[in-house]
N, C-alpha and C. Protein backbone atom coordinates (compact mmCIF):
# COMPACT_ATOMS: atom_id res chain seq x y z
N UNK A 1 95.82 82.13 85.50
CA UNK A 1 95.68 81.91 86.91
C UNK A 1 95.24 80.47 87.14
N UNK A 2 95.78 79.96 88.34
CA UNK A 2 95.06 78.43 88.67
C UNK A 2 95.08 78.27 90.23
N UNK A 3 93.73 78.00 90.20
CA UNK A 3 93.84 77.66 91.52
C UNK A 3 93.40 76.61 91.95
N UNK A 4 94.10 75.80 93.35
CA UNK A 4 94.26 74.96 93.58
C UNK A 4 93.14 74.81 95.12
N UNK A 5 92.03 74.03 94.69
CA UNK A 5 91.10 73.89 96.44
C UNK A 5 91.10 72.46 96.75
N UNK A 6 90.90 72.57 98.33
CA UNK A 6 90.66 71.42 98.88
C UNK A 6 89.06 71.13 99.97
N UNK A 7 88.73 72.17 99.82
CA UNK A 7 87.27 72.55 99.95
C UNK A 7 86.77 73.98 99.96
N UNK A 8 85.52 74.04 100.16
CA UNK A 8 84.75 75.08 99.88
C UNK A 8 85.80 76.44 99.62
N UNK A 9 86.64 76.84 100.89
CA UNK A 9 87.26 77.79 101.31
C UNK A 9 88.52 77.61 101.61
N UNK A 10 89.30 76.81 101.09
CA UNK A 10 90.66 76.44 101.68
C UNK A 10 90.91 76.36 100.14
N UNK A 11 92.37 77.00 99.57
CA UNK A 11 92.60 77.69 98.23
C UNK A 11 93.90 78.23 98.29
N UNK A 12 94.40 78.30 97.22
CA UNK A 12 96.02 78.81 96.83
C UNK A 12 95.41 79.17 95.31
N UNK A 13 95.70 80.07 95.13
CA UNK A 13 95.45 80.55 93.54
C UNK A 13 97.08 81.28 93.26
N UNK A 14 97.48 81.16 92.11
CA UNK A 14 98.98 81.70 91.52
C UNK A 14 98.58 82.14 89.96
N UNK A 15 99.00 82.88 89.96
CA UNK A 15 98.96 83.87 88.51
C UNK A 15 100.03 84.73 88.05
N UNK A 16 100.22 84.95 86.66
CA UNK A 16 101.01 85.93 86.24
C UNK A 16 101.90 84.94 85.26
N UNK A 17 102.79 85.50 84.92
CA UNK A 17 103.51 84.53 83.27
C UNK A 17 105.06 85.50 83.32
N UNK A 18 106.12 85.30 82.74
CA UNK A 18 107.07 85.66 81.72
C UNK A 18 108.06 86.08 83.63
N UNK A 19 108.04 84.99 84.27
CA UNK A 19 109.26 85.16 85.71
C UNK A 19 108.59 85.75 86.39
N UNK A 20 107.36 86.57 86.90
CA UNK A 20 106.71 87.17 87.39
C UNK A 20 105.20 86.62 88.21
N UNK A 21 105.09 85.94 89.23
CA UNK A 21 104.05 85.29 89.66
C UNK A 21 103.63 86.43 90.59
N UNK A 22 102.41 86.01 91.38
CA UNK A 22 102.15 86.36 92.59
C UNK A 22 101.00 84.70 93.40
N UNK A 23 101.22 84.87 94.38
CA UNK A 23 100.08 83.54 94.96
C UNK A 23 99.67 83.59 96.22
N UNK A 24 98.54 83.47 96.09
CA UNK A 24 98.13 83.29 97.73
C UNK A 24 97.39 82.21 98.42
N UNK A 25 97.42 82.17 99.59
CA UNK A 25 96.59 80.86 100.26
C UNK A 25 95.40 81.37 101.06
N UNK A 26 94.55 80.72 101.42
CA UNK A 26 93.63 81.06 102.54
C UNK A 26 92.68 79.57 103.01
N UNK A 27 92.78 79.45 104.37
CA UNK A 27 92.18 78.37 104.79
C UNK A 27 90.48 78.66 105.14
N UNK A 28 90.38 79.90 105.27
CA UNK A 28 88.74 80.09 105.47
C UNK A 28 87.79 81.36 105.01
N UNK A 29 88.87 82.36 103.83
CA UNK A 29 88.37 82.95 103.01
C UNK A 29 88.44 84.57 103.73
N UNK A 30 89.35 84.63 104.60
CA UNK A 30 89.10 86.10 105.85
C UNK A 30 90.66 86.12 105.93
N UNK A 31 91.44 85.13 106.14
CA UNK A 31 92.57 85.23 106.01
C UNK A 31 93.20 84.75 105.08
N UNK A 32 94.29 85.53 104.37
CA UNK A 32 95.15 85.60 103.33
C UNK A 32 96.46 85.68 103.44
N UNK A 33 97.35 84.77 103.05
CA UNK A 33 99.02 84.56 103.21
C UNK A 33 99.13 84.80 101.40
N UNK A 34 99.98 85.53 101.47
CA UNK A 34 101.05 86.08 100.46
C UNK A 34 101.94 85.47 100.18
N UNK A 35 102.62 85.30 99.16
CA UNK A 35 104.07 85.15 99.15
C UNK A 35 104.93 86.22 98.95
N UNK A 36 105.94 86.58 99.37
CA UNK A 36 106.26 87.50 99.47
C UNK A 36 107.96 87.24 99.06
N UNK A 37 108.61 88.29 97.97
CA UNK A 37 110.20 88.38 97.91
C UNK A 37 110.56 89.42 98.52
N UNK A 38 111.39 89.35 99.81
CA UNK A 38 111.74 90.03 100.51
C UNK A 38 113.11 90.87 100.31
N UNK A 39 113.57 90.55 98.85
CA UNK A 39 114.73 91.36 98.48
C UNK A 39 114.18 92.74 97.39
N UNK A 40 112.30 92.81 97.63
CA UNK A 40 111.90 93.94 96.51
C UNK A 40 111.52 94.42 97.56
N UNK A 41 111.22 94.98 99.02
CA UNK A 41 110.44 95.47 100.09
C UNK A 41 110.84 97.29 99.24
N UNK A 42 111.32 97.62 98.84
CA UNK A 42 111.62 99.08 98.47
C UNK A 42 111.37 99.33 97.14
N UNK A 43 110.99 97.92 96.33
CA UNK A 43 111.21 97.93 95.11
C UNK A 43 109.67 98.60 94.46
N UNK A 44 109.44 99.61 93.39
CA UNK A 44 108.53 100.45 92.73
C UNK A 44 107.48 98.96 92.16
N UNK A 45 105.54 99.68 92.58
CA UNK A 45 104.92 98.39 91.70
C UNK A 45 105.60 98.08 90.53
N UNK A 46 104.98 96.68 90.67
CA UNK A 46 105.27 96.35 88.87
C UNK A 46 103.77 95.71 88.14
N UNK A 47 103.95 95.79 86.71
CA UNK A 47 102.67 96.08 85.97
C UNK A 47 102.67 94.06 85.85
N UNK A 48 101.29 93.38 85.56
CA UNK A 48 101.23 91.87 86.15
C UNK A 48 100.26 91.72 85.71
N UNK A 49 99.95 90.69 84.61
CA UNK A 49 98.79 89.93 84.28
C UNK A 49 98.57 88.85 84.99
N UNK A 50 97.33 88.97 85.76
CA UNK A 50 96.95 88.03 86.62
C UNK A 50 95.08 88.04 86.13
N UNK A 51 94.83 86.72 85.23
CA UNK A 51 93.63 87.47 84.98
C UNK A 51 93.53 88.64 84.23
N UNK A 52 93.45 89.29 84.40
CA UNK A 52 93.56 91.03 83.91
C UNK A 52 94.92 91.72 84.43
N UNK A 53 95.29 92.72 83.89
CA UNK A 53 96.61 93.72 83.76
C UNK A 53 96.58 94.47 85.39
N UNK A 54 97.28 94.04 86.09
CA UNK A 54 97.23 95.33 87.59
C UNK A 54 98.67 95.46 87.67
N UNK A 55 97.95 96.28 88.22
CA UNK A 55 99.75 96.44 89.40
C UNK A 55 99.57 96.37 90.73
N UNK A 56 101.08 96.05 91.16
CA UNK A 56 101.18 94.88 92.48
C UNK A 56 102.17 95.44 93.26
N UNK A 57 102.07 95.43 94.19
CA UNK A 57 103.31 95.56 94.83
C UNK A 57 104.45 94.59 94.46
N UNK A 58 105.88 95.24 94.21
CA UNK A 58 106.85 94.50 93.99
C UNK A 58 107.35 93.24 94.89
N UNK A 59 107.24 93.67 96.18
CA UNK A 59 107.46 92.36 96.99
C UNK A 59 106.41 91.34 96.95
N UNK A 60 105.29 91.15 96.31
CA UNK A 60 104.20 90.04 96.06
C UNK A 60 104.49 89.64 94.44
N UNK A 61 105.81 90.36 93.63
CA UNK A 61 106.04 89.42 92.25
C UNK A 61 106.95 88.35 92.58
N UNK A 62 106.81 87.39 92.60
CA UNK A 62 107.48 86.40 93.69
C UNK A 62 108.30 85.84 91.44
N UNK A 63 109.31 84.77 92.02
CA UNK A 63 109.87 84.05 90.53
C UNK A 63 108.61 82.58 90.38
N UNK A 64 109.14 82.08 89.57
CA UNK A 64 108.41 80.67 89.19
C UNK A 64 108.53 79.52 89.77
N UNK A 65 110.43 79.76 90.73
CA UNK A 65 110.45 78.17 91.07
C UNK A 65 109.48 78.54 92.54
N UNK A 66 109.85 79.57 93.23
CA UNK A 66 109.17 79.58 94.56
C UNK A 66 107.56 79.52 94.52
N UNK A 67 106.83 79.75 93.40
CA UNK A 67 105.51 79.70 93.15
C UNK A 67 105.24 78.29 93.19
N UNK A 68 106.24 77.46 92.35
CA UNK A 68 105.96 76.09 92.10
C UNK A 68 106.13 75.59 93.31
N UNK A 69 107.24 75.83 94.25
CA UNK A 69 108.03 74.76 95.68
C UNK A 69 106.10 74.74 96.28
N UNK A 70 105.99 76.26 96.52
CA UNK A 70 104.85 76.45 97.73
C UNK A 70 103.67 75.78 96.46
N UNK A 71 102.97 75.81 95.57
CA UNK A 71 102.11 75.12 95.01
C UNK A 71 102.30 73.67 95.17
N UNK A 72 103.05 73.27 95.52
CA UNK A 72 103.64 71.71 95.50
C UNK A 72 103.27 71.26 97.21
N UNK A 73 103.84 71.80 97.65
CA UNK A 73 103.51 71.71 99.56
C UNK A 73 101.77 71.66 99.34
N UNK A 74 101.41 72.99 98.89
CA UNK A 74 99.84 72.95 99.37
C UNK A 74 98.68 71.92 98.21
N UNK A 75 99.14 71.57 97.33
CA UNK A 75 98.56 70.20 96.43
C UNK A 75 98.54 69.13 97.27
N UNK A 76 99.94 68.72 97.57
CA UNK A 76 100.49 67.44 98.18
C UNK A 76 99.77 67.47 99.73
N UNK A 77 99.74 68.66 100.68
CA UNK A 77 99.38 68.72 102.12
C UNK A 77 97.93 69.37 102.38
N UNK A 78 98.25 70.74 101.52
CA UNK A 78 97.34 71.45 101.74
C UNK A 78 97.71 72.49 103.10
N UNK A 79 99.37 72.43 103.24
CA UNK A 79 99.76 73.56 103.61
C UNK A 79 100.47 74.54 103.24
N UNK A 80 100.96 75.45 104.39
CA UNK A 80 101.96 76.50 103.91
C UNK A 80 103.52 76.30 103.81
N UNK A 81 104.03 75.48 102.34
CA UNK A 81 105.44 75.92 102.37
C UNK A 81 106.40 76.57 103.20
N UNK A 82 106.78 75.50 104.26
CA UNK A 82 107.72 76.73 105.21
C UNK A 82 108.93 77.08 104.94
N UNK A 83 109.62 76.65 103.85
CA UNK A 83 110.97 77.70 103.46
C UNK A 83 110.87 78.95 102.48
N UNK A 84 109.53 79.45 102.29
CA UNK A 84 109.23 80.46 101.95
C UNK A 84 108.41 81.58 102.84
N UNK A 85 108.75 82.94 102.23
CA UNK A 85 108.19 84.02 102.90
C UNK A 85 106.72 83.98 103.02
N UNK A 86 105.87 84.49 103.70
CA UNK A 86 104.49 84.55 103.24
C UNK A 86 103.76 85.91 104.56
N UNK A 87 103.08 86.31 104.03
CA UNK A 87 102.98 87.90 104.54
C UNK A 87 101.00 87.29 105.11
N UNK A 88 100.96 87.12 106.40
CA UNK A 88 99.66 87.29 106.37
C UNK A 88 98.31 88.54 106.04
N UNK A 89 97.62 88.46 105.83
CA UNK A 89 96.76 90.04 105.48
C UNK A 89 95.19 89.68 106.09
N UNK A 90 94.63 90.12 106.84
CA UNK A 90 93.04 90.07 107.54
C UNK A 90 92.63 90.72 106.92
């Protein structure tokens, strides 16, 4: 896992290995954006080392390049990648 801050509470962390990511952002630690592949919305969890072994919902195993595009936006800006999906969660 690595995560990426630009203060206290403003954060993108991405995890997982072998084509299988998941990542999220949050600007003040209450709200949480997802990334999300919107071609698994039906698709069964899948099993994901992130840190430790879980399982995830299939539409939050996002691939590697879209982990990297949106890690790249929020390094460089410190925002949200807008040609990707991202699922807010309160």
């Amino acid at each position: 896992m690595v995560t990426l801050e630009t203060d206290s509470e403003t954060h993108m962390a991405v995890g997982g290995k072998t084509g299988k990511y998941i990542a999220y952002v949050t600007f003040d630690n209450e709200s949480f954006y997802s990334l999300v592949d919107l071609s698994k919305l039906d698709a069964p969890d899948e099993g994901l080392v992130v840190g430790q072994e879980g399982i995830y919902p299939a539409k939050l195993c996002i691939d590697l390049n879209t982990a990297l595009k949106a890690a790249k936006t929020f390094a460089l800006l410190g925002t949200l990648q807008k040609s990707v999906i991202w699922n807010k969660k309160e």
